[in-house]
C-alpha atoms as a PDB file:
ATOM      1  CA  UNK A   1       0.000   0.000   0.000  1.00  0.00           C
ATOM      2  CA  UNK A   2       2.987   2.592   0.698  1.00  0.00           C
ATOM      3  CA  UNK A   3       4.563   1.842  -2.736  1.00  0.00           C
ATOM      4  CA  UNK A   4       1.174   2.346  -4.750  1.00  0.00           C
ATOM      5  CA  UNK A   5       0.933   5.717  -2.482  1.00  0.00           C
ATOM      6  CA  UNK A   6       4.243   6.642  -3.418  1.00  0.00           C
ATOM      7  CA  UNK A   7       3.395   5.516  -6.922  1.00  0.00           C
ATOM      8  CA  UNK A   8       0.172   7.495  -7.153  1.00  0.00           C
ATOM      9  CA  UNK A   9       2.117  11.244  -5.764  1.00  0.00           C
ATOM     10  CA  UNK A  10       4.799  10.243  -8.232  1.00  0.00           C
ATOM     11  CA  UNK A  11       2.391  10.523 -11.222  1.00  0.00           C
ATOM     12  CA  UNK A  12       0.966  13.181  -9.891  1.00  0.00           C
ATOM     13  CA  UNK A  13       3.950  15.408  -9.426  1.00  0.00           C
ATOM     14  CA  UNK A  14       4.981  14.131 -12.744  1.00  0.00           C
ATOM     15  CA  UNK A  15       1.480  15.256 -14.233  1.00  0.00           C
ATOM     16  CA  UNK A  16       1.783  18.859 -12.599  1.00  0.00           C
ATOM     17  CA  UNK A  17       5.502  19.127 -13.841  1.00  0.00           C
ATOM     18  CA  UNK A  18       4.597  18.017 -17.261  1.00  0.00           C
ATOM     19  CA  UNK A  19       2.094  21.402 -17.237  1.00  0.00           C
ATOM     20  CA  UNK A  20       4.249  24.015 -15.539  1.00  0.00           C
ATOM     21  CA  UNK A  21       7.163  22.463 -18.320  1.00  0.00           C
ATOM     22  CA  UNK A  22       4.842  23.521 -21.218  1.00  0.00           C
ATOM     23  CA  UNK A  23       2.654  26.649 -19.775  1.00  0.00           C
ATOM     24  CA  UNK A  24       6.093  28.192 -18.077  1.00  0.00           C
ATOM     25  CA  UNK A  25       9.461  26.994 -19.516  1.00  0.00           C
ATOM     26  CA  UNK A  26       8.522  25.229 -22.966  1.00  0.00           C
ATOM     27  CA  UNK A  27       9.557  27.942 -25.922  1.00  0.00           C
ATOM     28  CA  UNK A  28       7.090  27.781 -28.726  1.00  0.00           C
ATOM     29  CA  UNK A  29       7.366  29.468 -32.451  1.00  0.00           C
ATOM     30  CA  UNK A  30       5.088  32.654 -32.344  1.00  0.00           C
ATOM     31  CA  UNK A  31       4.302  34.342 -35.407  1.00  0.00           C
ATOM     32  CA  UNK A  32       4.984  38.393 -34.678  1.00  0.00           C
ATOM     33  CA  UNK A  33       3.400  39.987 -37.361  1.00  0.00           C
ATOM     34  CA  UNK A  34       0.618  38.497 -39.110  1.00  0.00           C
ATOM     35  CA  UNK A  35      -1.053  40.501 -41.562  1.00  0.00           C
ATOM     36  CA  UNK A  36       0.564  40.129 -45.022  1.00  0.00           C
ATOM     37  CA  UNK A  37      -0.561  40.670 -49.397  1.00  0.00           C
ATOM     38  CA  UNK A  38       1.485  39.643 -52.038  1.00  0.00           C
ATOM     39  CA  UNK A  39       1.063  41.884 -54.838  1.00  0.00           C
ATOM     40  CA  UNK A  40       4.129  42.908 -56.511  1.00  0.00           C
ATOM     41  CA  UNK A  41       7.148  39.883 -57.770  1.00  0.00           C
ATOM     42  CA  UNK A  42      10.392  41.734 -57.137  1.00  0.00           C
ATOM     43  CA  UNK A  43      12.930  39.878 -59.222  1.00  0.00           C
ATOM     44  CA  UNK A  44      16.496  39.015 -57.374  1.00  0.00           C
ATOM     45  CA  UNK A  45      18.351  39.177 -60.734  1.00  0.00           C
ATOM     46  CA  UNK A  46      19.034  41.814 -63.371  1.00  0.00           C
ATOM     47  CA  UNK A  47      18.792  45.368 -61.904  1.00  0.00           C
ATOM     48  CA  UNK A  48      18.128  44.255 -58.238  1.00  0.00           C
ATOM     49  CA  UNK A  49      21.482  42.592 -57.030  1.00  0.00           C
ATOM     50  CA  UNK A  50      19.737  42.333 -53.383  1.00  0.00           C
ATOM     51  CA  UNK A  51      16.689  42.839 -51.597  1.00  0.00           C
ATOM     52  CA  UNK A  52      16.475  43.994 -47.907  1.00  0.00           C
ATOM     53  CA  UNK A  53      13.513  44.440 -45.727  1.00  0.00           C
ATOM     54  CA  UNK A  54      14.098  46.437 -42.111  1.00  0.00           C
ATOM     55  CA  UNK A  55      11.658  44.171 -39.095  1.00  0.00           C
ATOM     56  CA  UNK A  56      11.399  43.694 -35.546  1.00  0.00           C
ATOM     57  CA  UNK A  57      11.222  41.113 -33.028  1.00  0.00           C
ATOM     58  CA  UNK A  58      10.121  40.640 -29.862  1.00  0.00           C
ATOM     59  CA  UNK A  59      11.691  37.609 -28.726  1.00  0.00           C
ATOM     60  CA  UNK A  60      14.437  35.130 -30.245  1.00  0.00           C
ATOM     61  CA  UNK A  61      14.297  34.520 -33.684  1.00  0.00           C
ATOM     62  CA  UNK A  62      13.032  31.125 -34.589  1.00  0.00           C
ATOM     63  CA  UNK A  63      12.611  31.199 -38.279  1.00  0.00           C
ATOM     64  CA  UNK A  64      11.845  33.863 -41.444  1.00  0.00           C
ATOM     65  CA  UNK A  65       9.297  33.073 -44.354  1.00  0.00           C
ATOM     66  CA  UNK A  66       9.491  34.849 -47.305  1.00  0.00           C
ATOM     67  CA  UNK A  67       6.982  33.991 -50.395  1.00  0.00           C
ATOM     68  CA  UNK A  68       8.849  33.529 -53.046  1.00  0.00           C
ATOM     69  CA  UNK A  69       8.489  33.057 -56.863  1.00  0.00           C
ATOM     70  CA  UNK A  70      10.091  31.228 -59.206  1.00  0.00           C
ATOM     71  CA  UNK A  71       7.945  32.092 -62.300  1.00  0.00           C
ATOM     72  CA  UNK A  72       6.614  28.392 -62.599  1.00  0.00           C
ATOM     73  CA  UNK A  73      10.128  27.150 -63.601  1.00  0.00           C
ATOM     74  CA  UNK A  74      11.647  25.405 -60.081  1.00  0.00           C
ATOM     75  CA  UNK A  75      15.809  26.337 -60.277  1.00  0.00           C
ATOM     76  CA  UNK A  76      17.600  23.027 -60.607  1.00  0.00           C
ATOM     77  CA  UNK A  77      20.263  24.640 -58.487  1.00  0.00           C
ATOM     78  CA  UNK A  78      22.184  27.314 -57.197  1.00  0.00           C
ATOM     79  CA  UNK A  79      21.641  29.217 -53.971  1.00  0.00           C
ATOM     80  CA  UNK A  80      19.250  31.950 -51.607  1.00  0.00           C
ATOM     81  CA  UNK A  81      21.421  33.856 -49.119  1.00  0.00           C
ATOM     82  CA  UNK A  82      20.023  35.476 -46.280  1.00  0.00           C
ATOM     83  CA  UNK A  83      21.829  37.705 -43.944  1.00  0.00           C
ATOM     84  CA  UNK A  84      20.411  39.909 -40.991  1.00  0.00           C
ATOM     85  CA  UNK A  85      22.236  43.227 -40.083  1.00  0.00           C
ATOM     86  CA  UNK A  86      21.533  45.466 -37.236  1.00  0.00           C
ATOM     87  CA  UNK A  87      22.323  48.726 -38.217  1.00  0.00           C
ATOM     88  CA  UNK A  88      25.621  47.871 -40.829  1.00  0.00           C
ATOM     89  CA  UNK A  89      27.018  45.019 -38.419  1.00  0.00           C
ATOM     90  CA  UNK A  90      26.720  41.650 -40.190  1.00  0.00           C
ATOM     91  CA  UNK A  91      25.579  39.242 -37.716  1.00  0.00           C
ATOM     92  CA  UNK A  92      24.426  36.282 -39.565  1.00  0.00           C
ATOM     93  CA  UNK A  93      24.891  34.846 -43.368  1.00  0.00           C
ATOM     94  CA  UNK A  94      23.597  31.375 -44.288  1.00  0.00           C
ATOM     95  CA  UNK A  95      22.852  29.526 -47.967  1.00  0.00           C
ATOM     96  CA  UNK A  96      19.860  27.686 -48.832  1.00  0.00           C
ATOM     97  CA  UNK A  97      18.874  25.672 -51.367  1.00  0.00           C
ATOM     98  CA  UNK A  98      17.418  27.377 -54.048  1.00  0.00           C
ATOM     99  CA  UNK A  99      16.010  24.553 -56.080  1.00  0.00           C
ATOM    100  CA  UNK A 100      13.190  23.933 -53.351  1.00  0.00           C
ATOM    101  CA  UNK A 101      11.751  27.433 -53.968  1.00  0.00           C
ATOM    102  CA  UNK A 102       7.613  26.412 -54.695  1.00  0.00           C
ATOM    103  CA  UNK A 103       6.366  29.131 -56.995  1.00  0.00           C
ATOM    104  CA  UNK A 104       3.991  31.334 -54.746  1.00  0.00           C
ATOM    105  CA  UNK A 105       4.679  29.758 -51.698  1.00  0.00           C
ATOM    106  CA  UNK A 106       6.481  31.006 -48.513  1.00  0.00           C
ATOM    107  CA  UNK A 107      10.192  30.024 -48.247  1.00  0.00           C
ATOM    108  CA  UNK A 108      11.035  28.666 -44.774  1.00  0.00           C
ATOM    109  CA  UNK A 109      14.526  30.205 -43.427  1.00  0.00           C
ATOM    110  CA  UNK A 110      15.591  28.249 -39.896  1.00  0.00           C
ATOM    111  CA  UNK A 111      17.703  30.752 -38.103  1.00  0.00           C
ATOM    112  CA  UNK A 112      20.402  28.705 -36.197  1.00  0.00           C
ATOM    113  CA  UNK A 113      21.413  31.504 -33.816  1.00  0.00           C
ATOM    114  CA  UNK A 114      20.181  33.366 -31.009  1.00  0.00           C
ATOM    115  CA  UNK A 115      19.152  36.976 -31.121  1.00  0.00           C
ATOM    116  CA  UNK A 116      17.445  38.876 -28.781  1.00  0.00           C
ATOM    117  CA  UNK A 117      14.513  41.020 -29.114  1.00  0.00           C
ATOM    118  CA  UNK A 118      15.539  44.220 -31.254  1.00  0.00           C
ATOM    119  CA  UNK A 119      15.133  45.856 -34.757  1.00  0.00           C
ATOM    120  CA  UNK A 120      16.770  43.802 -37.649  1.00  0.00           C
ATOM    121  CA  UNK A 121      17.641  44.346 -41.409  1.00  0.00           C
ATOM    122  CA  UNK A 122      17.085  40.828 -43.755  1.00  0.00           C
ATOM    123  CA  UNK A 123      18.408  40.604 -47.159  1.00  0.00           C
ATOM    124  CA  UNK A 124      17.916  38.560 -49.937  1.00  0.00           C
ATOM    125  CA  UNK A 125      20.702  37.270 -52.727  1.00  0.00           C
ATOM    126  CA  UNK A 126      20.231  34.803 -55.326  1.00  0.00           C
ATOM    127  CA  UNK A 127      23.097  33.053 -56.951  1.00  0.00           C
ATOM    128  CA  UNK A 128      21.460  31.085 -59.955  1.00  0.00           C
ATOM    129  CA  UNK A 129      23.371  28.284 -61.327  1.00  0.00           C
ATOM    130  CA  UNK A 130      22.089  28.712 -65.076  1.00  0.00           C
ATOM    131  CA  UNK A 131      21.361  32.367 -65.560  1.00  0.00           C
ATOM    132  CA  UNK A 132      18.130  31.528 -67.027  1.00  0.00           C
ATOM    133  CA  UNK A 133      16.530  30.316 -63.932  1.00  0.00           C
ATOM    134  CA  UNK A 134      15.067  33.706 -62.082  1.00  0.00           C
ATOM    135  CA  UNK A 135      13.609  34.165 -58.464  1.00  0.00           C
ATOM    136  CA  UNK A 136      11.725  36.978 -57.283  1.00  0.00           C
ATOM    137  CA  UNK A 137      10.329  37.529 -53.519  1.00  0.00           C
ATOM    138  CA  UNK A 138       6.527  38.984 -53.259  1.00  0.00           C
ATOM    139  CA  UNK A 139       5.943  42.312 -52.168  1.00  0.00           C
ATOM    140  CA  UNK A 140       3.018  44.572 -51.237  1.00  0.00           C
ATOM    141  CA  UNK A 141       3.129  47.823 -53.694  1.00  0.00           C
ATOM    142  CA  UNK A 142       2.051  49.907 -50.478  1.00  0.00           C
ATOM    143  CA  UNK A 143       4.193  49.882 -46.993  1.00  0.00           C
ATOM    144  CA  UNK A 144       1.981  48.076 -44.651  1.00  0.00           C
ATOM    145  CA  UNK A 145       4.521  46.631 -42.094  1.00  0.00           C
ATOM    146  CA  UNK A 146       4.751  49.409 -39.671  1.00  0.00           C
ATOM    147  CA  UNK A 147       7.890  48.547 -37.963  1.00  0.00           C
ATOM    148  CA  UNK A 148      10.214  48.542 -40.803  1.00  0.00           C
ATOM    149  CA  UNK A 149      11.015  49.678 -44.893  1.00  0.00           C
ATOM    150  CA  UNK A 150      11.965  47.655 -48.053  1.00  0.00           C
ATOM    151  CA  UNK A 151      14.669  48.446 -49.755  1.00  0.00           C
ATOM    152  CA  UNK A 152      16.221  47.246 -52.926  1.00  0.00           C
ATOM    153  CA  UNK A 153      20.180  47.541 -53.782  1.00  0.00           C
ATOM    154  CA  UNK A 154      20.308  49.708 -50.578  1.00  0.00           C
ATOM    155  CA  UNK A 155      18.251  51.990 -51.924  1.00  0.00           C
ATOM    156  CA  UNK A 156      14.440  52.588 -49.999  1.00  0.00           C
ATOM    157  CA  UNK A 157      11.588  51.922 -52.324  1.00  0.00           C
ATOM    158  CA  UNK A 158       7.398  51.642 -51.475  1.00  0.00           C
ATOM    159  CA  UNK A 159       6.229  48.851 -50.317  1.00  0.00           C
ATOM    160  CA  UNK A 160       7.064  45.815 -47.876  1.00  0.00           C
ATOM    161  CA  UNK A 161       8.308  42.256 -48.317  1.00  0.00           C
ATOM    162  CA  UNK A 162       5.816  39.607 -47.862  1.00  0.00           C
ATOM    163  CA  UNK A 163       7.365  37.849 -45.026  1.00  0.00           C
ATOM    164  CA  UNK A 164       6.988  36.146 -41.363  1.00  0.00           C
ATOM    165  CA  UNK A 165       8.872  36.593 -38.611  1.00  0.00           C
ATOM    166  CA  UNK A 166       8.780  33.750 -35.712  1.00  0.00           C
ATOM    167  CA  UNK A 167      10.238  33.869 -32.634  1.00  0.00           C
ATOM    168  CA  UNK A 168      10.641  31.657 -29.553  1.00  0.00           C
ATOM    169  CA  UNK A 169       8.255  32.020 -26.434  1.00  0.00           C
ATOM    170  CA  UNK A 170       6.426  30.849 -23.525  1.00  0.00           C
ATOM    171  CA  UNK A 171       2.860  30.153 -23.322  1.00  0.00           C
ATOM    172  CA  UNK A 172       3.470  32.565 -19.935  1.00  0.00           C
ATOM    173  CA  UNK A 173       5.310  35.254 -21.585  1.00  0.00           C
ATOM    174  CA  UNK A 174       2.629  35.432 -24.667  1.00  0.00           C
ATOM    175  CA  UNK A 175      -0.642  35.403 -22.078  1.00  0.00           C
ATOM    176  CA  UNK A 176      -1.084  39.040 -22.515  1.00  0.00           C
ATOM    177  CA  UNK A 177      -1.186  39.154 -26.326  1.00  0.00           C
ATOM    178  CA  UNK A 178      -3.445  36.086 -26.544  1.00  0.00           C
ATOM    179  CA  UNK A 179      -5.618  37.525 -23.670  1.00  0.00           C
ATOM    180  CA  UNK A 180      -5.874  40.788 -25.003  1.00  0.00           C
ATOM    181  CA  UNK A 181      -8.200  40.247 -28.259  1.00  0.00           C
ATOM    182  CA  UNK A 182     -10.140  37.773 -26.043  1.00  0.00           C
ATOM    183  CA  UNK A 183     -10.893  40.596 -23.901  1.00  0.00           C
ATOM    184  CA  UNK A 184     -12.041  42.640 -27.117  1.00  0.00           C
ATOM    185  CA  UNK A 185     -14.127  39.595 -28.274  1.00  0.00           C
ATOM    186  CA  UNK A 186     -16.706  40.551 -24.902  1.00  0.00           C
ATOM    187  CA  UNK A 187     -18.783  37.949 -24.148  1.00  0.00           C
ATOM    188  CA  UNK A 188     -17.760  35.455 -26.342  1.00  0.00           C
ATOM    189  CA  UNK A 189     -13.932  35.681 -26.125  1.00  0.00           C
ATOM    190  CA  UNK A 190     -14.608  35.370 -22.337  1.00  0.00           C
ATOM    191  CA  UNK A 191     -16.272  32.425 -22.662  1.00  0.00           C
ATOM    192  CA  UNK A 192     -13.926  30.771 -24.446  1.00  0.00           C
ATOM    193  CA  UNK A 193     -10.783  31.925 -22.012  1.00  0.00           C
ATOM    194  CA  UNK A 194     -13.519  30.386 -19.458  1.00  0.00           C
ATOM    195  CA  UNK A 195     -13.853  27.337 -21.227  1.00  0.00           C
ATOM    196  CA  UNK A 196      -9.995  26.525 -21.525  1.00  0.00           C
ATOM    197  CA  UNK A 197      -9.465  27.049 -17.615  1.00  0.00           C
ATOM    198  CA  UNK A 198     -12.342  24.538 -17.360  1.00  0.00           C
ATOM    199  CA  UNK A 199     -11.060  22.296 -19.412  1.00  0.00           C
ATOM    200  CA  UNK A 200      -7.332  22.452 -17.776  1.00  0.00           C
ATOM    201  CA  UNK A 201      -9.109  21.721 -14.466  1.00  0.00           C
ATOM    202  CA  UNK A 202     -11.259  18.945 -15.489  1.00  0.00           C
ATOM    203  CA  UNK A 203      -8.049  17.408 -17.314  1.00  0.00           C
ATOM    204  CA  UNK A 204      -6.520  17.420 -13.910  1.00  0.00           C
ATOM    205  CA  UNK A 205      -9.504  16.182 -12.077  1.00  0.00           C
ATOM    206  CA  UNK A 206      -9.854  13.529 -14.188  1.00  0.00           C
ATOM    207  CA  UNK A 207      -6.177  12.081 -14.289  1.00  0.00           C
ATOM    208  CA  UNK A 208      -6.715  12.644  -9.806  1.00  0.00           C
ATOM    209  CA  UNK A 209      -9.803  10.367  -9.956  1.00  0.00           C
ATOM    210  CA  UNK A 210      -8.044   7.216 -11.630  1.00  0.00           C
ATOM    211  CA  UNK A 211      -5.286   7.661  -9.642  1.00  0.00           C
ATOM    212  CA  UNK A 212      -7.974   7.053  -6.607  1.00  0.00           C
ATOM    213  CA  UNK A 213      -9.113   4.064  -8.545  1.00  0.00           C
ATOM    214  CA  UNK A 214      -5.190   2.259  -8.525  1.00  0.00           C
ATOM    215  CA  UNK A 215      -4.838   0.062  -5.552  1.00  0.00           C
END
């Protein structure tokens, strides 16, 4: 009877930890900024040797989508270089493949290095391995991303680039951003923050009563 007690506050304790893990310490990928149209292709070959696009972050950087466009006609190689400046200070420069660019579709960039929550400077290169093959990255003709400009071969022109930023969070840290439209919702965004709680506490209530039940 002591071990199954032992047993039973245990699973418990592992339960509870398993919750604070993921509510408190877990980082997720939040999207910043989500808002986005795609209604200009600006190509990264001919006149435009590079594209840049100026963004912020609020946590660590997780990952950057761009939609790209390959004009129906997937590269067979060559490579997409990213780089992210603050201010003129280079602080990282990776390749990617190029020759997984969907036409249309956002381009996935992992970042594989930490940087804190700040104000940021992308750009864009393309290195085609047959200079037929052209990519372009989507932009909107009118700026619409408030916390940054688009500029092309250094030089600021309208618009923004159609792009995601993600960075890494808690479920903890992000409460008052997620809480916030739920409070605009009224009644019904209420209800639904109501409805979560309940259901956290019922998970736990039910995982308590077949503890009870082992003997």
């Amino acid at each position: 009877m002591k071990f199954i007690r032992i047993v039973k506050f245990a699973a418990l304790g592992i339960f509870l930890l398993v919750q604070v893990y993921l509510f408190f310490l877990k980082d997720f990928e939040v999207l910043d900024y989500c808002p986005y149209i795609n209604e200009h292709p600006l190509p990264l070959s001919g006149e435009n040797k590079n594209i840049s696009q100026e963004f912020r972050t609020p946590g660590p950087i997780a990952r950057i989508d761009i939609m790209m466009a390959n004009y129906k006609i997937k590269p067979k190689g060559g490579i997409l270089r990213l780089t992210i400046y603050q201010e003129n200070q280079l602080l990282f420069l990776k390749n990617y493949p190029a020759n997984t660019v969907e036409d249309n579709r956002f381009y996935t960039f992992k970042i594989d290095k930490k940087f804190p929550a700040d104000n940021y400077r992308l750009q864009l290169n393309y290195f085609p391995q047959d200079k037929k093959e052209k990519l372009a990255a989507w932009t909107s003709k009118k700026d619409l991303y408030p916390f940054g400009n688009l500029y092309a071969n250094g030089k600021q022109i309208e618009g923004d680039m159609t792009f995601r930023v993600y960075y890494k969070s808690t479920i903890w840290k992000e409460k008052d951003r997620w809480l916030n439209p739920v409070k605009r919702s009224g009644f019904l965004g209420t209800a639904l923050a109501a409805g979560f709680i309940l259901m956290i506490a019922l998970l736990n209530l039910i995982f308590y009563y077949f503890l009870t039940k082992i003997k």
